[in-house]
Every structure is written in structure tokens, then in C-alpha cells.
Protein backbone atom coordinates (compact mmCIF):
# COMPACT_ATOMS: atom_id res chain seq x y z
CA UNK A 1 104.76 149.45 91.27
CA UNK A 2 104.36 145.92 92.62
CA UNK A 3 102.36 143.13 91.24
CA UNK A 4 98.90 142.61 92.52
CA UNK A 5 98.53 139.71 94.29
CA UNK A 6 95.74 138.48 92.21
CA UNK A 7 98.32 137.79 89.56
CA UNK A 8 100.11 135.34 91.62
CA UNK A 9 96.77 133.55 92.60
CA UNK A 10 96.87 131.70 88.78
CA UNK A 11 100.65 130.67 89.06
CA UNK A 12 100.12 129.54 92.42
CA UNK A 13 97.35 127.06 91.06
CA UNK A 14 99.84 125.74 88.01
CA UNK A 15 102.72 125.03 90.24
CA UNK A 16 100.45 122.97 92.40
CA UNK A 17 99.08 120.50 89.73
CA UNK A 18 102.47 120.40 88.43
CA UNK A 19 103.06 118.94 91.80
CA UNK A 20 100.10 116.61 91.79
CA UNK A 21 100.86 115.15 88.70
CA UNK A 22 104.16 114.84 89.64
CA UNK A 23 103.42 113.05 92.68
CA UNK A 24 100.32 110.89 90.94
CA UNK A 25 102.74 109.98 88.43
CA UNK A 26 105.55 109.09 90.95
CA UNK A 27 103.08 106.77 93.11
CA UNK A 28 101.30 105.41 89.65
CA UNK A 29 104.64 103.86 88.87
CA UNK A 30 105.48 103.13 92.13
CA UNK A 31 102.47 100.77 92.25
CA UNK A 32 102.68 99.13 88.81
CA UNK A 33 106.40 97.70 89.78
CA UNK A 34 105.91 96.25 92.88
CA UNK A 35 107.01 99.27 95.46
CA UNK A 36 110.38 99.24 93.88
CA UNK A 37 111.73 102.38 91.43
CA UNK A 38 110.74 102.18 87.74
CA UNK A 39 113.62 100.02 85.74
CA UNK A 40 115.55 102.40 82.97
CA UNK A 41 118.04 102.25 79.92
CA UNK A 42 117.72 98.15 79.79
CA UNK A 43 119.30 96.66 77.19
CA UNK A 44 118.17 92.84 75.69
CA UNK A 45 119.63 91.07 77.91
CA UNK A 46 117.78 92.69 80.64
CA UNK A 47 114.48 92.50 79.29
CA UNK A 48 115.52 88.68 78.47
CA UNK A 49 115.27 88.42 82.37
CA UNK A 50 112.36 89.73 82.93
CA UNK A 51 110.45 87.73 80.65
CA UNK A 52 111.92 84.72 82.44
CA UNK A 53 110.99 85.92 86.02
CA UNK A 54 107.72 86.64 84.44
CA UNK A 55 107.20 83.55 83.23
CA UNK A 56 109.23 81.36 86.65
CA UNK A 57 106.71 83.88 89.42
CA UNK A 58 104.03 84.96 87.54
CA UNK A 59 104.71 88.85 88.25
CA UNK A 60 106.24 91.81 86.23
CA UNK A 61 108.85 92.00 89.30
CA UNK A 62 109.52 89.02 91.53
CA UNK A 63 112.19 86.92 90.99
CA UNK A 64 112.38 83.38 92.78
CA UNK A 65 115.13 82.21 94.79
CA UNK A 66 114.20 78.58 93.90
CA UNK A 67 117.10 76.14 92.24
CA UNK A 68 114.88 74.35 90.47
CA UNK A 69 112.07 75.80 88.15
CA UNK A 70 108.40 74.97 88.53
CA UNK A 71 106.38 72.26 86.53
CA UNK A 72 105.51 73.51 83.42
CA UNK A 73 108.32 75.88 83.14
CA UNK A 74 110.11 73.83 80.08
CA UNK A 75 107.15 74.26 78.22
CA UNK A 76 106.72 78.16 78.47
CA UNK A 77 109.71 78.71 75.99
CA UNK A 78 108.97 82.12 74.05
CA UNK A 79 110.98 81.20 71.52
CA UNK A 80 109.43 79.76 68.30
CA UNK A 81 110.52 76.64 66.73
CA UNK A 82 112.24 77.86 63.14
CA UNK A 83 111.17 75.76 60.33
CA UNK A 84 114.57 74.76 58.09
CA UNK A 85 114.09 74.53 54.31
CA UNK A 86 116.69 72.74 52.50
């Protein structure tokens, strides 16, 4: 005896918002970085340059193709000054 189709009807309707989610998810990403695919498995160094392109353009993403930084730049050091005691 075959399945009723009125079974199917329910699966049907899971596999599809496993698709939209999918597909929201995909173009959520998609729009947070810029139109460019979602950056994985970065080590420090990588998330070193980031911060500085964040801090030389202003944006998560961009990078500048620019030789010489722009005014304020020396003054947007994240590191902190580390107080000696001797």
C-alpha cells in the first residue's frame, strides 16, 4: 500500500524553510561583508588585519590601496601603553 499523499504535504513544507533559511542565511551574510563570501578559520594574524583596514577605511571589509595612511591614523593604535614597575 502506498503512502497517501497527504503525508508528503508536511515534509514538503520542512524541506522548503530549510531552504529559506538557508538562503536568508546565505544572503544575511552576504550583506554584512560587503558582497564578498564570509571569512573562515583566521588565525591572529588575520584578524590583526582586519582591525587595521578597519581602522585605515572605516569598513569591516575594504582595504585601501593608499601608500600613505590617513591623518589621524598614528593615533588610532589599539594597543595600550603598558605601565613598567621597577
Amino acid at each position: 500500500m502506498g503512502v497517501p499523499f497527504e503525508a508528503l504535504i508536511p515534509y514538503g513544507i520542512i524541506i522548503g524553510m530549510f531552504g529559506v533559511t538557508g538562503v536568508g542565511l546565505h544572503f544575511t551574510k552576504r550583506y554584512v561583508n560587503d558582497g564578498k563570501k564570509t571569512r573562515w578559520n583566521t588565525d591572529l594574524w588575520d584578524r590583526q588585519m582586519m582591525q587595521r583596514d578597519y581602522r585605515i577605511t572605516g569598513v569591516h571589509r575594504g582595504q585601501s590601496s593608499n601608500h600613505q595612511a590617513p591623518k589621524g591614523f598614528e593615533l588610532s593604535n589599539p594597543w595600550k601603553v603598558e605601565k613598567r614597575i621597577y
